[in-house]
Protein backbone atom coordinates (compact mmCIF):
# COMPACT_ATOMS: atom_id res chain seq x y z
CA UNK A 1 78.39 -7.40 -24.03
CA UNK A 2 79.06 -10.35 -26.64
CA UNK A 3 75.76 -12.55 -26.49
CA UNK A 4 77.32 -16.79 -26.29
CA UNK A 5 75.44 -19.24 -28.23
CA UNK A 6 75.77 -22.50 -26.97
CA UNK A 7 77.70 -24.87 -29.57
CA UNK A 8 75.15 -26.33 -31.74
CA UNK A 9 75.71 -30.43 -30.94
CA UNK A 10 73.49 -31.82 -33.84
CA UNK A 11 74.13 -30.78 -37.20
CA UNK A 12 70.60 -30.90 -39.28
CA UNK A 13 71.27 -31.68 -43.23
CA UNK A 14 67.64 -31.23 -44.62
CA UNK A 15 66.33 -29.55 -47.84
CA UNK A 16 62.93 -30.07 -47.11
CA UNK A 17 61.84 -26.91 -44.93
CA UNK A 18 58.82 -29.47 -43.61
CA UNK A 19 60.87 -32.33 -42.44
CA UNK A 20 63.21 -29.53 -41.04
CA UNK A 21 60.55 -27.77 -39.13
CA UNK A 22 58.94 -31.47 -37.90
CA UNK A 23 62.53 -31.88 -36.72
CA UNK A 24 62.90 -28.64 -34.64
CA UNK A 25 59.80 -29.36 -33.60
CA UNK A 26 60.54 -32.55 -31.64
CA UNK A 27 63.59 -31.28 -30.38
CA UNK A 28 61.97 -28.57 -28.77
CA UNK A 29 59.75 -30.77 -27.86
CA UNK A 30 61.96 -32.77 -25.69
CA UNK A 31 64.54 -29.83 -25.01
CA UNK A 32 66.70 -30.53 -27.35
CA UNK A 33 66.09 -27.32 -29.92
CA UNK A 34 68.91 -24.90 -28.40
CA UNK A 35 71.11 -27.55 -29.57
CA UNK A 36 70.67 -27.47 -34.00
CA UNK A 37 71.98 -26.27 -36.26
CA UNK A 38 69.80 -26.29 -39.69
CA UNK A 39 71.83 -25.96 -42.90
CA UNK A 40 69.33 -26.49 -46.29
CA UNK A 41 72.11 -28.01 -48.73
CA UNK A 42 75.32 -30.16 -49.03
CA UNK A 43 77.25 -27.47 -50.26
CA UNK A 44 76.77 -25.32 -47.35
CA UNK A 45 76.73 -28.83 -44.69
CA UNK A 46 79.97 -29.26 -45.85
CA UNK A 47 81.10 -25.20 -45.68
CA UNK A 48 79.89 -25.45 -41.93
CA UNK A 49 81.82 -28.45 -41.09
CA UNK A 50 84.71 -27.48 -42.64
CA UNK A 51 84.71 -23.47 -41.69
CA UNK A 52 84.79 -22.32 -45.32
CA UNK A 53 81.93 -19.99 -47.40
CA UNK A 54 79.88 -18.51 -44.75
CA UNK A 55 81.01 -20.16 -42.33
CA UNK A 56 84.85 -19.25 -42.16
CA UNK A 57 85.07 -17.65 -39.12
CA UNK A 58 83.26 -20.49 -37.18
CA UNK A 59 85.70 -22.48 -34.77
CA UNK A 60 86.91 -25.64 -36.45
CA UNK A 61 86.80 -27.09 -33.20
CA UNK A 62 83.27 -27.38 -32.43
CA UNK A 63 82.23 -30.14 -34.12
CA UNK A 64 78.41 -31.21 -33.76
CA UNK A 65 77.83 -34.70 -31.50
CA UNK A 66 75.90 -35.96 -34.13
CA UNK A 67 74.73 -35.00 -38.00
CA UNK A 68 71.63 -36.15 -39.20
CA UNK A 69 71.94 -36.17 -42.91
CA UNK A 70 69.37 -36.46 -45.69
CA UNK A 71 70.64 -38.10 -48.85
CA UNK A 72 68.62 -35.99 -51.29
CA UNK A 73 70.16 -32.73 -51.08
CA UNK A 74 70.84 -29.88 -53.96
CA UNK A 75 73.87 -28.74 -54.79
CA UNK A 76 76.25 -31.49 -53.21
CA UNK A 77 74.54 -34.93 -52.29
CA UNK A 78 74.35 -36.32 -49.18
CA UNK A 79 76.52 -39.48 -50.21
CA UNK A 80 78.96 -36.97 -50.75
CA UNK A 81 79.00 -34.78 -47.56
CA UNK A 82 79.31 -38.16 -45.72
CA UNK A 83 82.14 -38.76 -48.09
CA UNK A 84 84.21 -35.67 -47.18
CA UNK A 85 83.12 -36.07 -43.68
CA UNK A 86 84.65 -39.68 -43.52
CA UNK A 87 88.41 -38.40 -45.12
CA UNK A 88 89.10 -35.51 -42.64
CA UNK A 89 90.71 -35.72 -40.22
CA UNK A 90 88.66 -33.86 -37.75
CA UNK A 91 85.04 -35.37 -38.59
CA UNK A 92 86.14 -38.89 -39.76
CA UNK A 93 84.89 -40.29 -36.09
CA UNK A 94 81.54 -37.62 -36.22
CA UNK A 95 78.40 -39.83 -35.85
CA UNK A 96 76.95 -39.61 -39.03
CA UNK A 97 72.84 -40.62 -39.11
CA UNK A 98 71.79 -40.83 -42.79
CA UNK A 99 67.79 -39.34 -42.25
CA UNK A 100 66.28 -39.64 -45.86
CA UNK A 101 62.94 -41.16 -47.37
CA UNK A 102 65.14 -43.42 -49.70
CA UNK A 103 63.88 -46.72 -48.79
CA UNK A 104 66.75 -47.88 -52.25
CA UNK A 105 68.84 -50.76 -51.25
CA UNK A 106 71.89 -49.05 -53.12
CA UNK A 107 71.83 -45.74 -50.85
CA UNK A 108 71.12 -48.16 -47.81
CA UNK A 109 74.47 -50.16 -48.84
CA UNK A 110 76.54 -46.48 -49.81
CA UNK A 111 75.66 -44.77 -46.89
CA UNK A 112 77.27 -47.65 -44.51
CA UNK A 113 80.49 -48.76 -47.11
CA UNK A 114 81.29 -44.60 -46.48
CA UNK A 115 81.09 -45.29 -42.48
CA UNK A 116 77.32 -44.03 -41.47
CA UNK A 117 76.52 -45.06 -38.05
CA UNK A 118 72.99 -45.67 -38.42
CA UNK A 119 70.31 -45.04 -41.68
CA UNK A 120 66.74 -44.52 -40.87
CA UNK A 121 64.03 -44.35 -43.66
CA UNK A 122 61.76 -40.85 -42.47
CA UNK A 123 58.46 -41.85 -41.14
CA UNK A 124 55.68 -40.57 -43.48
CA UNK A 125 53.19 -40.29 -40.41
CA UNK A 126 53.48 -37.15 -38.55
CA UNK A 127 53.58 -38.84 -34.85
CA UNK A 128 55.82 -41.99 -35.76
CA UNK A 129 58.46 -39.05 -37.15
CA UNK A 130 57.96 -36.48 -34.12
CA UNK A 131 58.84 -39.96 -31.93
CA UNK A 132 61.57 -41.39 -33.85
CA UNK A 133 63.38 -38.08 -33.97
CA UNK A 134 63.37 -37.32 -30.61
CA UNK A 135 64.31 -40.70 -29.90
CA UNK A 136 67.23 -40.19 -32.23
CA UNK A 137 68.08 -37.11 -30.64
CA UNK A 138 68.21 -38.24 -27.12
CA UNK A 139 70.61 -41.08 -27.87
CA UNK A 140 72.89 -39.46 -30.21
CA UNK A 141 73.45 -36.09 -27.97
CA UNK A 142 72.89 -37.64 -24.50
CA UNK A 143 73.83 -41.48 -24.53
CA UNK A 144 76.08 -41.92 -27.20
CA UNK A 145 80.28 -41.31 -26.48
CA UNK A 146 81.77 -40.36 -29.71
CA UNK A 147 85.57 -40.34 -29.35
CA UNK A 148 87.23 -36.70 -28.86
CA UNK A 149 88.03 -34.96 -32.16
CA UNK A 150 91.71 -33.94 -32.35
């Protein structure tokens, strides 16, 4: 018997295994963790979106509600996933939450001119981040109505 795994509805974009884990960790927190998917890189956010590398045989057509997307990212940036993500067809309506430490006017101004819905400097304190994460999950996957991709 094929085991189902429940479509992944955020999309986590984080290099930093810490700020990944403190992420899971809320979720689960708040019963949200059957719901991530964790990829470490733009190159490989950008291979899951788009079903390509590893990630070929995925269905196109489960798109995450919501990516939360750090802007400090190896091999592709995270300027440039949100980039790609705004010109195809299929994500250009994804909720796109830009999740980064930058605090630089200039990524602040990027991030929304290429269509981010919302850009939130990471807390550095461990309890502020565990609550404004959860927070961010809760509205993104339960309140929010993105429009249906076609």
């Amino acid at each position: 018997m094929t085991e189902i795994h429940p479509v992944p509805t955020v999309l986590l974009v984080e290099d930093n295994p810490t700020d990944a884990e403190l992420t899971l960790r809320a979720f689960k927190k708040h019963n949200l963790s059957n719901t991530v998917h964790w990829v470490k890189d733009g190159q490989e956010a950008l291979d899951y979106l788009f079903c390509t590398g590893p990630y070929a045989t995925r269905n196109g057509k489960d798109i995450p509600k919501v990516v939360l997307l750090d802007l400090k990212l190896p091999k592709v940036d995270g300027i440039e996933v949100l980039r790609a993500i705004r010109t195809h067809d299929q994500t250009k309506c994804m909720p796109v939450v830009v999740l980064t430490s930058s605090k630089e006017e200039r990524d602040i101004v990027s991030a929304y001119d290429l269509g981010a819905n919302s850009f939130i400097t990471k807390p550095v304190e461990f309890d502020e981040f565990m609550e404004q994460v959860a927070q961010l999950g809760m509205y993104w996957v339960f309140l929010n109505h993105p429009p249906v991709q076609k």
